[in-house]
C-alpha atoms as a PDB file:
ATOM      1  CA  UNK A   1     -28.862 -33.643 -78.600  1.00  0.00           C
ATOM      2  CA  UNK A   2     -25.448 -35.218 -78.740  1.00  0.00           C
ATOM      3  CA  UNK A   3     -25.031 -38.217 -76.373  1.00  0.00           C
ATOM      4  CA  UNK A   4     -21.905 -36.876 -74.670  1.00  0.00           C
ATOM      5  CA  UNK A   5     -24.579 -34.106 -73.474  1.00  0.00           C
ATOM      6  CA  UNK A   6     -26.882 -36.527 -72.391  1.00  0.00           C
ATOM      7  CA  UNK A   7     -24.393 -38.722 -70.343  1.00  0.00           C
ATOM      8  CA  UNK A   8     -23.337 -35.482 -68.448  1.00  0.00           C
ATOM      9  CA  UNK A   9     -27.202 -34.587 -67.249  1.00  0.00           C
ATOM     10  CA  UNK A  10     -27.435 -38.035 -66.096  1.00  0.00           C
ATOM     11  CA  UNK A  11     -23.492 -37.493 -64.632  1.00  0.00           C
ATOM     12  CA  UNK A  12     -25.152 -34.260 -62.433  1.00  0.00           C
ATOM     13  CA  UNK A  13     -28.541 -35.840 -61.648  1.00  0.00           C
ATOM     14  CA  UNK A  14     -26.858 -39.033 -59.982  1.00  0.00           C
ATOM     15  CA  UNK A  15     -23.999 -37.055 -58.715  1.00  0.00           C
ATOM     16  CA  UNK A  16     -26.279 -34.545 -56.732  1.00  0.00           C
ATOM     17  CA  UNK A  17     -28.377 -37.838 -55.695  1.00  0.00           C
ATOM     18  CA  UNK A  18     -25.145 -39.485 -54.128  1.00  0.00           C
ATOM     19  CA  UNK A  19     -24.054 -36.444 -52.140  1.00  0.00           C
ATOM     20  CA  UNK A  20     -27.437 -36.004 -51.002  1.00  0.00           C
ATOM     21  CA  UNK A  21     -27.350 -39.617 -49.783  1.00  0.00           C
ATOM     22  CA  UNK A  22     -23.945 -38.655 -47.778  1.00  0.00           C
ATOM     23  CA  UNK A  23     -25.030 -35.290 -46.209  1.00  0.00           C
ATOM     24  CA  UNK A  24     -22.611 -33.829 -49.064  1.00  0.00           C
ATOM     25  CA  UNK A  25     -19.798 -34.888 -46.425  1.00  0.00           C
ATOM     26  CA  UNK A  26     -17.686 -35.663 -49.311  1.00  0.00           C
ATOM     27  CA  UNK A  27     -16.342 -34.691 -52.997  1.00  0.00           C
ATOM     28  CA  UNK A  28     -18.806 -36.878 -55.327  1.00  0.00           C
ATOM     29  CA  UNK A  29     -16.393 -37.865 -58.635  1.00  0.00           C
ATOM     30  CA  UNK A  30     -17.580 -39.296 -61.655  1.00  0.00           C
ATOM     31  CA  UNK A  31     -15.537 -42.483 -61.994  1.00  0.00           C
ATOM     32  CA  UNK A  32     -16.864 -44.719 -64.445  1.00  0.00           C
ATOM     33  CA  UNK A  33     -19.475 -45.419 -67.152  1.00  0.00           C
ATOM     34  CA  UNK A  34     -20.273 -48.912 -66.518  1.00  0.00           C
ATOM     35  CA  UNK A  35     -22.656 -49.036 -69.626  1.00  0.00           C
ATOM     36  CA  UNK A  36     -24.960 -46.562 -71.215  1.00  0.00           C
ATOM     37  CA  UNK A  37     -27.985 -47.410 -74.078  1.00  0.00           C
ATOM     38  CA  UNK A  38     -29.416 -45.112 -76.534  1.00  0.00           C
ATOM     39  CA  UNK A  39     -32.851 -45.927 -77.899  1.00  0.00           C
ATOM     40  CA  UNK A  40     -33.175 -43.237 -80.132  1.00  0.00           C
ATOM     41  CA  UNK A  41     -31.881 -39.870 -81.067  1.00  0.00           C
ATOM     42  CA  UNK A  42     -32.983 -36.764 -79.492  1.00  0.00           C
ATOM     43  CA  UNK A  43     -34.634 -33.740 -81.644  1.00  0.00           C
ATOM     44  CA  UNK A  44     -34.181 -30.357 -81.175  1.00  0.00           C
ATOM     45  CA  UNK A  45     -37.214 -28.788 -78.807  1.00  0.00           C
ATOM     46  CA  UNK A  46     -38.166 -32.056 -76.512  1.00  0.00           C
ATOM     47  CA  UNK A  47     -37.817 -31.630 -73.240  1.00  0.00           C
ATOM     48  CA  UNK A  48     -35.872 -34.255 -71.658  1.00  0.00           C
ATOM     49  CA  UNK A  49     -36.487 -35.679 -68.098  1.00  0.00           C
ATOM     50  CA  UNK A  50     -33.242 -37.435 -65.940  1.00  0.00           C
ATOM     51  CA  UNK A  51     -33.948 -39.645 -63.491  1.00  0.00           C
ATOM     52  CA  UNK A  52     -31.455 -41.317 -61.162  1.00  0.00           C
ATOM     53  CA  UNK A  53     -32.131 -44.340 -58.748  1.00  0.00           C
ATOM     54  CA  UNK A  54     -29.117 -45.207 -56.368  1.00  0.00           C
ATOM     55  CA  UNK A  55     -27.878 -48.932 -56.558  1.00  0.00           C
ATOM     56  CA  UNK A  56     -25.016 -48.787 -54.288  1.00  0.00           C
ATOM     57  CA  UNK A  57     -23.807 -46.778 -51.734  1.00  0.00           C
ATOM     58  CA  UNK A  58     -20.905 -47.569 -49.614  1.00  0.00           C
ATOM     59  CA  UNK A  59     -17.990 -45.732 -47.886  1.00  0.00           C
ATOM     60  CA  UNK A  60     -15.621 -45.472 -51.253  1.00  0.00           C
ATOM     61  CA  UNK A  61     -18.566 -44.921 -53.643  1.00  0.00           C
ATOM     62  CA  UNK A  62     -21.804 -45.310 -55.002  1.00  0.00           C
ATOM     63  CA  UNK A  63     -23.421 -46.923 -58.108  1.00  0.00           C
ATOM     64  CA  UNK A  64     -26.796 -44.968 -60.066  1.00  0.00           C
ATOM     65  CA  UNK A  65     -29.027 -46.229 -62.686  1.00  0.00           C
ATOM     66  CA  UNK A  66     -29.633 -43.329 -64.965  1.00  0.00           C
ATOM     67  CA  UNK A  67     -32.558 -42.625 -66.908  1.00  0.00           C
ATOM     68  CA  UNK A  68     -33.651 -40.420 -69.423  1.00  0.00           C
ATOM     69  CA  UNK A  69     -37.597 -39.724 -71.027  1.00  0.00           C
ATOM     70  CA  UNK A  70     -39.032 -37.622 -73.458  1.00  0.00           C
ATOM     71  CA  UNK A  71     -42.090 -37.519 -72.681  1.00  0.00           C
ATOM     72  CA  UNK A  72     -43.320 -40.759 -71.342  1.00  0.00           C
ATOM     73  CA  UNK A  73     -40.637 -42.715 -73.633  1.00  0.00           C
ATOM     74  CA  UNK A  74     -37.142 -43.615 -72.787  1.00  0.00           C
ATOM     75  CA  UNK A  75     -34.582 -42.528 -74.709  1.00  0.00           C
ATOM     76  CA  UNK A  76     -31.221 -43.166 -72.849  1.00  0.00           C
ATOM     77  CA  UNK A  77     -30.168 -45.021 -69.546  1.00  0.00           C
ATOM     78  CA  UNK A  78     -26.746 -45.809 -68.291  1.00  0.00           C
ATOM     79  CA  UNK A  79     -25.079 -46.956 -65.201  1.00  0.00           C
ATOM     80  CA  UNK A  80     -22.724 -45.027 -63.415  1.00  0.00           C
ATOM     81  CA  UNK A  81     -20.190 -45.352 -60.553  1.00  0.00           C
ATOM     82  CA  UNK A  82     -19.381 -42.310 -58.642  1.00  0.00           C
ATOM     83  CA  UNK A  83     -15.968 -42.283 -55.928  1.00  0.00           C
ATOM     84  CA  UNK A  84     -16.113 -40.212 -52.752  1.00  0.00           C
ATOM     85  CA  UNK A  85     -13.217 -38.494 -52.137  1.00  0.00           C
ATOM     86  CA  UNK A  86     -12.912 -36.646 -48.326  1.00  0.00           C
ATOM     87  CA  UNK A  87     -12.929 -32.853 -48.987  1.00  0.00           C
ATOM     88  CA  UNK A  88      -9.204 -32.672 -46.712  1.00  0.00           C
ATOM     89  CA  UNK A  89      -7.638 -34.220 -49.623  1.00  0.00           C
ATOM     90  CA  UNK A  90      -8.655 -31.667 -52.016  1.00  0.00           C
ATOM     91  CA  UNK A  91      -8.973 -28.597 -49.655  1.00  0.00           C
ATOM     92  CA  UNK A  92      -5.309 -27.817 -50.380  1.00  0.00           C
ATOM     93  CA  UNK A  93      -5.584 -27.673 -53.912  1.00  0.00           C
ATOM     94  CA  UNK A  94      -9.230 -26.248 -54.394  1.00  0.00           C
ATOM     95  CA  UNK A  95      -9.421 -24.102 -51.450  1.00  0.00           C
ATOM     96  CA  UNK A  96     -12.426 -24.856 -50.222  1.00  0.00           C
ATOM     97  CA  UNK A  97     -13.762 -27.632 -48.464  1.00  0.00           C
ATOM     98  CA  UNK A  98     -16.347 -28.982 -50.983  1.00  0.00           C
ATOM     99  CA  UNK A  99     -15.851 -27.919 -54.481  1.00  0.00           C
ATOM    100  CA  UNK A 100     -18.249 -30.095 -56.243  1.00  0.00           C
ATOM    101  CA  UNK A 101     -21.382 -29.030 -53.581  1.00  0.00           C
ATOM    102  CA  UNK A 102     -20.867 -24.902 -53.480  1.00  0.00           C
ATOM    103  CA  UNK A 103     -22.657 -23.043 -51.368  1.00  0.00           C
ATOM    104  CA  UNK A 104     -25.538 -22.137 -53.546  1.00  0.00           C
ATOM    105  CA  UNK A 105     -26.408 -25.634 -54.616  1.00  0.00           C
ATOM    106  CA  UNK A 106     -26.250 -26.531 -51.263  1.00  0.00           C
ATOM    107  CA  UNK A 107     -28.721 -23.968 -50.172  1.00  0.00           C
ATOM    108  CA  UNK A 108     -31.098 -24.865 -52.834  1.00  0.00           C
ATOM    109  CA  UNK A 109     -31.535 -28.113 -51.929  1.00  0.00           C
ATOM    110  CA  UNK A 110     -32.112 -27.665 -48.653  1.00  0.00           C
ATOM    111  CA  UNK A 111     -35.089 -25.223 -49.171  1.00  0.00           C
ATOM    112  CA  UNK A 112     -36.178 -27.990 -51.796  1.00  0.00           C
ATOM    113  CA  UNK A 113     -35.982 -30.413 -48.567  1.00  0.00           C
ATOM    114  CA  UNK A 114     -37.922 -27.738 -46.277  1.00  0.00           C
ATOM    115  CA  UNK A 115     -40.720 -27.630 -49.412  1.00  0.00           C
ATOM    116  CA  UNK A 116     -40.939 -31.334 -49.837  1.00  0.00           C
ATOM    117  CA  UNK A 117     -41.572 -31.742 -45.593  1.00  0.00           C
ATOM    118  CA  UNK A 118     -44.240 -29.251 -45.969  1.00  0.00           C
ATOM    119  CA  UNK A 119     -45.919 -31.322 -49.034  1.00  0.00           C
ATOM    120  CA  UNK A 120     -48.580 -34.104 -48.958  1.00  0.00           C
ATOM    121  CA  UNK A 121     -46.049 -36.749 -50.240  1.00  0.00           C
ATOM    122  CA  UNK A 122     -46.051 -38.403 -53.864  1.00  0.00           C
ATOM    123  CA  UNK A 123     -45.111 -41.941 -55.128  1.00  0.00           C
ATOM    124  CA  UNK A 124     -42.541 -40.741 -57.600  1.00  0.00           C
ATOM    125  CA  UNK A 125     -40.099 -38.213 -56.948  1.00  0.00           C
ATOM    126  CA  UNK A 126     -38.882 -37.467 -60.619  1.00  0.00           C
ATOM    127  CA  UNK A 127     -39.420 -34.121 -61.700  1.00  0.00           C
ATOM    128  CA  UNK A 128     -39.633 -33.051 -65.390  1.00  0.00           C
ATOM    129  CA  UNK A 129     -37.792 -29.693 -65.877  1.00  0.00           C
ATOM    130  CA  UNK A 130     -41.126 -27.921 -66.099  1.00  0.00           C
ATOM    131  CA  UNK A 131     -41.880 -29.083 -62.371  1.00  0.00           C
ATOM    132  CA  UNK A 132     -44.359 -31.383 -63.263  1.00  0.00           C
ATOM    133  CA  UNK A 133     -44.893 -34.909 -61.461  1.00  0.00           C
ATOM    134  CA  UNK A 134     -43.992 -37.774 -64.430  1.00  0.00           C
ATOM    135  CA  UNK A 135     -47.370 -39.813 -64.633  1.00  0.00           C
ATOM    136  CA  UNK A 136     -47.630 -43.599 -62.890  1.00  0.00           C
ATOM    137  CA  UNK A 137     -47.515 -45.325 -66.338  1.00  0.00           C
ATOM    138  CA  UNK A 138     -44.088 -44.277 -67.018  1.00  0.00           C
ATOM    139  CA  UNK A 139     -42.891 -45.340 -63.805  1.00  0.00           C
ATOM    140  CA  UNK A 140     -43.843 -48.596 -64.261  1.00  0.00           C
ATOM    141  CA  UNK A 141     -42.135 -48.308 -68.404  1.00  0.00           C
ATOM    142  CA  UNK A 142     -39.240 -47.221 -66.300  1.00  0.00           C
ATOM    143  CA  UNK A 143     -39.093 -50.285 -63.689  1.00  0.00           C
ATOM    144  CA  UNK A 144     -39.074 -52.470 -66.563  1.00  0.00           C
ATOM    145  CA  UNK A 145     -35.398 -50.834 -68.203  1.00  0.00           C
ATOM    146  CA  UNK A 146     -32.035 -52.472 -67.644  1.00  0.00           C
ATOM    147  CA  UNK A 147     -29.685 -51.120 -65.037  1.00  0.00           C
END
């Protein structure tokens, strides 16, 4: 998998992860790439995990360590800085008050918040794309990365 590809799943995992730290008040923007690492290259048929941990969040922005496994192994991490920018800036040229957050994304996640109330709560909240909770071993591979 290219690394361009790989940058933009960890681009929408911490994106989602800073307007869900705001309420999705505001436009969440991709601003910078303060560093990314790849350890290896990625074959055709693994299934990747992203994980995103917020840094920073502040009024103007927010700062995510990203993260990505195959398996139990790291292959790629990267910082990133998102900007907020106040849907009334860009409602005039959009249309719509929150282009980034539609409707339907929106909605998802909060029946994904309604599901996680009504669940005995876990230690790690990363979720592999097959649903599956990633193991307590690679958590503590994970705590041990860079950003």
């Amino acid at each position: 998998m290219p690394a361009s590809l790989i940058l933009e799943g960890l681009a929408q995992t911490g994106g989602i992860l800073v307007g869900h730290a705001r309420d999705f008040r505001e436009q969440v923007i991709l601003a910078k790439i303060g560093q990314a690492r790849f350890f290896r290259e990625v074959q055709p048929g693994e299934q990747l995990t992203f994980e995103a941990n917020l840094l920073d969040l502040r009024a103007e922005g927010a700062t995510v360590c990203g993260r990505v496994f195959s398996a139990e192994e790291m292959v790629a991490e990267a910082e990133l800085m998102f900007a907020h920018v106040d849907p009334e800036r860009t409602k005039a040229l959009t249309g719509t008050d929150n282009f980034v957050f539609a409707g339907e994304l929106r909605r998802l996640l909060g029946l994904s918040r309604l599901e996680q109330r009504a669940a005995a709560p876990v230690s790690d909240s990363r979720i592999g794309e097959s649903g599956g909770q990633v193991e307590p071993d690679a958590v503590a591979k994970a705590n041990t990365a860079s950003c």
